[in-house]
PDB file of N, CA and C in Angstrom:
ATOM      1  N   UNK A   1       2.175-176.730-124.202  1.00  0.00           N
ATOM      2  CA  UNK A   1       1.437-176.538-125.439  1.00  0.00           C
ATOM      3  C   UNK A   1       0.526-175.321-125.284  1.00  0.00           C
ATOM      4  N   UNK A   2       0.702-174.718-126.110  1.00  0.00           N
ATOM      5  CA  UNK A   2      -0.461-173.383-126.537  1.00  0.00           C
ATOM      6  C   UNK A   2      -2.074-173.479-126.210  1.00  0.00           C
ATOM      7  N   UNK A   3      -2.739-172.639-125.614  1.00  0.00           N
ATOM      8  CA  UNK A   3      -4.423-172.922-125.652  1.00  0.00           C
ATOM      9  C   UNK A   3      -4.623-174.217-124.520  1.00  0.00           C
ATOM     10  N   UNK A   4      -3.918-174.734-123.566  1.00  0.00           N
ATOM     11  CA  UNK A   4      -4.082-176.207-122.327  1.00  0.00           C
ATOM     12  C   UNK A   4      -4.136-177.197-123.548  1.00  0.00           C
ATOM     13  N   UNK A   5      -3.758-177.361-124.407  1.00  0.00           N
ATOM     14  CA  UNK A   5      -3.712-178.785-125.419  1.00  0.00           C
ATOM     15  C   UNK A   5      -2.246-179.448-125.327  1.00  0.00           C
ATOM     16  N   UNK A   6      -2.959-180.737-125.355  1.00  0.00           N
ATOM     17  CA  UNK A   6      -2.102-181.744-124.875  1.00  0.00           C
ATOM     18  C   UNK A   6      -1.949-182.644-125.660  1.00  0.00           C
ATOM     19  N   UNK A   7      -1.225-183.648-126.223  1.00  0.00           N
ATOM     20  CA  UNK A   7      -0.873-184.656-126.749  1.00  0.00           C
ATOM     21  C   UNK A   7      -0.061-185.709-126.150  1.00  0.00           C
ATOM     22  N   UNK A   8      -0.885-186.934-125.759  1.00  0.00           N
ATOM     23  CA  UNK A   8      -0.265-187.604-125.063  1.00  0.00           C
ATOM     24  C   UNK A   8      -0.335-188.995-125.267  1.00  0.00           C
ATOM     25  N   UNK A   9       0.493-190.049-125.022  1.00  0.00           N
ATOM     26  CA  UNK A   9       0.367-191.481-125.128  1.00  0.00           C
ATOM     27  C   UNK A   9      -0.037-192.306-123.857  1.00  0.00           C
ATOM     28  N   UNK A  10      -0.251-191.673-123.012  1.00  0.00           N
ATOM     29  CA  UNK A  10       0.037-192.471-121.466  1.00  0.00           C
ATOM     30  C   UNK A  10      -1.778-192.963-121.442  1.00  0.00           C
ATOM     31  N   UNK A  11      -1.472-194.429-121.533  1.00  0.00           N
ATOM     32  CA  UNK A  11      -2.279-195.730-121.204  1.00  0.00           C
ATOM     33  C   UNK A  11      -2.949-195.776-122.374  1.00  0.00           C
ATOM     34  N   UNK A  12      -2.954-195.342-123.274  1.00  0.00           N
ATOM     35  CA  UNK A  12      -3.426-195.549-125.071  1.00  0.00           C
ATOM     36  C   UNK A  12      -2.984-195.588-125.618  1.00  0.00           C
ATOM     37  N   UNK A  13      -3.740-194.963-127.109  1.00  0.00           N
ATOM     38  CA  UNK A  13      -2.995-194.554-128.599  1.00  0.00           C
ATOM     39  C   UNK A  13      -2.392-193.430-128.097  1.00  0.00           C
ATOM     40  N   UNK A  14      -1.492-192.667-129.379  1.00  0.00           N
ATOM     41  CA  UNK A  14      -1.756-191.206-129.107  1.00  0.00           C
ATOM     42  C   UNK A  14      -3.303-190.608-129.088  1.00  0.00           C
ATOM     43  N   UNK A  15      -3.318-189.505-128.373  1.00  0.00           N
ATOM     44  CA  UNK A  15      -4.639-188.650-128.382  1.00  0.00           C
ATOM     45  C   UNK A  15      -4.463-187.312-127.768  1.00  0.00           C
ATOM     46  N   UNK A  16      -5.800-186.924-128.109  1.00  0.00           N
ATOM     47  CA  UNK A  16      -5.714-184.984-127.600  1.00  0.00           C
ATOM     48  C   UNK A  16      -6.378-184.607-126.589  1.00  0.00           C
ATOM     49  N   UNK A  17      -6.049-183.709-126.105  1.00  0.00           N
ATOM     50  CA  UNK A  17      -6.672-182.896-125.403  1.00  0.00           C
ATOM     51  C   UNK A  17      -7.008-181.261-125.055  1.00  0.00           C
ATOM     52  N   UNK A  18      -8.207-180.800-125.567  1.00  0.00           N
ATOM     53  CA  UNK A  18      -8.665-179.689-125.473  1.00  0.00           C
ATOM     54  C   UNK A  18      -8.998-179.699-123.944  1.00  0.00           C
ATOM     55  N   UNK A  19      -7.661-178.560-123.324  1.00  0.00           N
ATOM     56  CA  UNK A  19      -8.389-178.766-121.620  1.00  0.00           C
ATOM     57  C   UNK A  19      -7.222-179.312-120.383  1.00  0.00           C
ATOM     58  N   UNK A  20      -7.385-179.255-119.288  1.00  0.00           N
ATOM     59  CA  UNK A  20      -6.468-180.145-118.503  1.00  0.00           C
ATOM     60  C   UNK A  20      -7.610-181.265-118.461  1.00  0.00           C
ATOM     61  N   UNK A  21      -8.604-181.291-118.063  1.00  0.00           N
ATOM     62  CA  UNK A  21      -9.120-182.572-117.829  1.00  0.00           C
ATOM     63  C   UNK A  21     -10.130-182.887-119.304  1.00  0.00           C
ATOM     64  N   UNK A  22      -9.671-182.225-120.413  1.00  0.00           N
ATOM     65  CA  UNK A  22     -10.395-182.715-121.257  1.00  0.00           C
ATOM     66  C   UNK A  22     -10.227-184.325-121.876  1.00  0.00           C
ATOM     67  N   UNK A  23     -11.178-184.791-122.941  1.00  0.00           N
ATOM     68  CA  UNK A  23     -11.581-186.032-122.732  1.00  0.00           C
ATOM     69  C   UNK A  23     -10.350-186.041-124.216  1.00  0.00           C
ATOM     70  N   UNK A  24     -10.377-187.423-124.207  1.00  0.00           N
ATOM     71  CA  UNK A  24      -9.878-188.014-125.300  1.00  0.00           C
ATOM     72  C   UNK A  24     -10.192-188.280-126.432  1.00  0.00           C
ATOM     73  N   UNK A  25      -9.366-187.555-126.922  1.00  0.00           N
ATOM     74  CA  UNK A  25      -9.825-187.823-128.745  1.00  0.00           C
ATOM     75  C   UNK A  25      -8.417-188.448-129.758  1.00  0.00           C
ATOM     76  N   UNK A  26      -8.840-189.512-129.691  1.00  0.00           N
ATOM     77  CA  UNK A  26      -7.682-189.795-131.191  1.00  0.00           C
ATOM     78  C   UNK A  26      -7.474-189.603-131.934  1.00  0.00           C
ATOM     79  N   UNK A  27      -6.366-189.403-132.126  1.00  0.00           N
ATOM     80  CA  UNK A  27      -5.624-188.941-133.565  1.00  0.00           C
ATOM     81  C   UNK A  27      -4.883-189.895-134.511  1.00  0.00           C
ATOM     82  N   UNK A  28      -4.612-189.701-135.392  1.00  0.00           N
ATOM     83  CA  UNK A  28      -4.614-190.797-136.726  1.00  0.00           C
ATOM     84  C   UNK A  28      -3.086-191.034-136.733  1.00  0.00           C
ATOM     85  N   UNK A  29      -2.084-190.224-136.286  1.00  0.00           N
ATOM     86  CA  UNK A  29      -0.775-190.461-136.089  1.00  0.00           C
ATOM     87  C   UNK A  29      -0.148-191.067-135.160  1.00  0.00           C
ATOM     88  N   UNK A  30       1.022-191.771-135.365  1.00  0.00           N
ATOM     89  CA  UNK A  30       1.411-192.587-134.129  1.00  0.00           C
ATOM     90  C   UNK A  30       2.523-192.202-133.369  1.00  0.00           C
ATOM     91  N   UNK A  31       3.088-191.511-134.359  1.00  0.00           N
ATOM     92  CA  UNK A  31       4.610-191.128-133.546  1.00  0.00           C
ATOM     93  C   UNK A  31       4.141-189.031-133.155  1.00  0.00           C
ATOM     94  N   UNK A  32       4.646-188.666-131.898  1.00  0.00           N
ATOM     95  CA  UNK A  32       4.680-187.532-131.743  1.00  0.00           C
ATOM     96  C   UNK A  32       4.884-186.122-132.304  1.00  0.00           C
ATOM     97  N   UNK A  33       6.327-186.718-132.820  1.00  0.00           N
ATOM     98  CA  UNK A  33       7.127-185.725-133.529  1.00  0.00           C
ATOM     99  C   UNK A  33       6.499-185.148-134.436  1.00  0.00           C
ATOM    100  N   UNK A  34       5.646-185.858-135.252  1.00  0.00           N
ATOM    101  CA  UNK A  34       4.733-185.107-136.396  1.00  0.00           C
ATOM    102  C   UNK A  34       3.353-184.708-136.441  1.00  0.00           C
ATOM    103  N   UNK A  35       2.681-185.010-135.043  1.00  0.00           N
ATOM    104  CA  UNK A  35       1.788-184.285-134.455  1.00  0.00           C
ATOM    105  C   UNK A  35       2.778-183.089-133.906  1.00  0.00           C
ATOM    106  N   UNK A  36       3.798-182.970-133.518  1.00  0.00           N
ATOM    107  CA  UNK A  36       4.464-181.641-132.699  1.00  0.00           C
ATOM    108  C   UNK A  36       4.615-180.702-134.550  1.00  0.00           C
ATOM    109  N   UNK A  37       5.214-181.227-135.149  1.00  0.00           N
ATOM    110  CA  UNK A  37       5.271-180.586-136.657  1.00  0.00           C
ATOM    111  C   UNK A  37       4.426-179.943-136.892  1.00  0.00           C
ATOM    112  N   UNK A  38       2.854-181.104-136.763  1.00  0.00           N
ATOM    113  CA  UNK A  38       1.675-179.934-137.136  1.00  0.00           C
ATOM    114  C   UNK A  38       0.899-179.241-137.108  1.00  0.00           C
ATOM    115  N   UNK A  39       1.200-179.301-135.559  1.00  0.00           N
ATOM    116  CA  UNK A  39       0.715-177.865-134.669  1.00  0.00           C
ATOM    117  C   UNK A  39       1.917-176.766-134.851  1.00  0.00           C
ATOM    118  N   UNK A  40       3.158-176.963-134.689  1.00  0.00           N
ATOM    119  CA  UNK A  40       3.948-176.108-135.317  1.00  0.00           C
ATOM    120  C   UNK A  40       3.661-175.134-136.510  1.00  0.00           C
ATOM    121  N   UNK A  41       3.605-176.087-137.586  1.00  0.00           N
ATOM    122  CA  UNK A  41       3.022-175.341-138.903  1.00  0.00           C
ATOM    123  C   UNK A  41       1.614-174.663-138.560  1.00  0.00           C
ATOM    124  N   UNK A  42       0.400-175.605-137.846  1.00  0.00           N
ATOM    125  CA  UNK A  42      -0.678-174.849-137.997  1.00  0.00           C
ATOM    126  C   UNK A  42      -0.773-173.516-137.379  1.00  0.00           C
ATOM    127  N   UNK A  43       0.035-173.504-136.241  1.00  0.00           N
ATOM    128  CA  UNK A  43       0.911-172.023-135.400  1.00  0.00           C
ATOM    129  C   UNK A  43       1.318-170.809-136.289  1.00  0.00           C
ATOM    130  N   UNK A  44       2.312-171.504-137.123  1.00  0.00           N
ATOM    131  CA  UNK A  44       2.862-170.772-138.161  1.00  0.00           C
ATOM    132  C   UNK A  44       1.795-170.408-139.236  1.00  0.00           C
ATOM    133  N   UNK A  45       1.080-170.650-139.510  1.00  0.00           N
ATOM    134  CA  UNK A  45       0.105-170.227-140.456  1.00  0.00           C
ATOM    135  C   UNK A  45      -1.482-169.482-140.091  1.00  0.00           C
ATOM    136  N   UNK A  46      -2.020-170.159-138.693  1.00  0.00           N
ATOM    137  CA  UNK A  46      -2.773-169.452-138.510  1.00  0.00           C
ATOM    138  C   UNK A  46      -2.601-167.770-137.153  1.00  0.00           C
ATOM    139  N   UNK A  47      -1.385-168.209-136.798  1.00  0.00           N
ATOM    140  CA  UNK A  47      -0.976-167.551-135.694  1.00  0.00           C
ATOM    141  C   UNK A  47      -1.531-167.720-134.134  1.00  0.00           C
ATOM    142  N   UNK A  48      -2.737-168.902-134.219  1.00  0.00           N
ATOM    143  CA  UNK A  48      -3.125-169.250-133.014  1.00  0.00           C
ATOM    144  C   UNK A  48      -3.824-170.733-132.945  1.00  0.00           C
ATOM    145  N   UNK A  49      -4.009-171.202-132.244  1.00  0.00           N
ATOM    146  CA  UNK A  49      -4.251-172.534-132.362  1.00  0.00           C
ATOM    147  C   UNK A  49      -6.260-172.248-132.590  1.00  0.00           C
ATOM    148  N   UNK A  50      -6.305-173.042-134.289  1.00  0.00           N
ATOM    149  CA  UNK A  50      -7.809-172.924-134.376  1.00  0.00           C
ATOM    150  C   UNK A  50      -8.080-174.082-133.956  1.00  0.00           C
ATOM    151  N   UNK A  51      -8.988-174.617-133.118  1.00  0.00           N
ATOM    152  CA  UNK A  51      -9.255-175.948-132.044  1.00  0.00           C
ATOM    153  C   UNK A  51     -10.223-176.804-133.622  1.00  0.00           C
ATOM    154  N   UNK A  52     -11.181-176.483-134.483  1.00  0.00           N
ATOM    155  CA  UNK A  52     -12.018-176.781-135.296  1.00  0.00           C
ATOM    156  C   UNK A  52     -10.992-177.660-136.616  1.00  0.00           C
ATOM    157  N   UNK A  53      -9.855-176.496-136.896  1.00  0.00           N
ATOM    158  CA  UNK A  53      -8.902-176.410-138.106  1.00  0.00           C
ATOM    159  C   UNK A  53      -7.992-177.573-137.831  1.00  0.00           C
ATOM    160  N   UNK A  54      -7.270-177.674-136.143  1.00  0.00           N
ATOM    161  CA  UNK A  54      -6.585-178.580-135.761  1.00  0.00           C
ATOM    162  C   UNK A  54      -7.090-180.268-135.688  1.00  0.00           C
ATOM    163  N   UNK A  55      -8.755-179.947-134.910  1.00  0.00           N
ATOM    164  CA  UNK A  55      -8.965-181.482-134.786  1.00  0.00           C
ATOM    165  C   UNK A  55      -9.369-181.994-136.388  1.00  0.00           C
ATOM    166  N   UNK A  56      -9.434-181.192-137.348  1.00  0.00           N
ATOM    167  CA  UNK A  56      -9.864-181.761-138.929  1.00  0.00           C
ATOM    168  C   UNK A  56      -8.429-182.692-139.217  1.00  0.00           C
ATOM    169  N   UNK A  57      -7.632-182.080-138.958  1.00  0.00           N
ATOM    170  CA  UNK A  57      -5.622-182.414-139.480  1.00  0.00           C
ATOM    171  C   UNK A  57      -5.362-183.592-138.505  1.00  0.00           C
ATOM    172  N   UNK A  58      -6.189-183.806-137.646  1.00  0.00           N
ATOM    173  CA  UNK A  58      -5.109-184.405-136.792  1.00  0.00           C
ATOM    174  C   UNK A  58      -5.971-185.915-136.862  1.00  0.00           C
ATOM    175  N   UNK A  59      -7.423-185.602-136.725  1.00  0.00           N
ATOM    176  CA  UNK A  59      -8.452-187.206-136.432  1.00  0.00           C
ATOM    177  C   UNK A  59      -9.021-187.455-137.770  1.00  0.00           C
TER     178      UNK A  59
END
């Protein structure tokens, strides 16, 4: 993933991570694929991952 961000399920919900050892933040979606979608699109539109723009879309 772009910028050390991570999206992962291992021992929770899904959740994020700004960071290798950054902390956990949940996100409102359950299945992957459409968290992968909307960092995709937000890629495609802003041309870089805005960390502020992303955690609004995602939690």
């Amino acid at each position: 993933m772009p910028d050390k961000i991570r999206v992962d399920t291992y021992d929770k919900e899904p959740h994020l991570h700004f960071g290798l050892k950054g902390i956990h933040i949940p996100i409102k979606f359950n299945e992957l694929e459409i968290v992968g979608l909307i960092i995709i699109l937000h890629l495609n539109k802003y041309g870089k991952i805005n960390k502020k723009r992303l955690k609004e879309i995602l939690i």
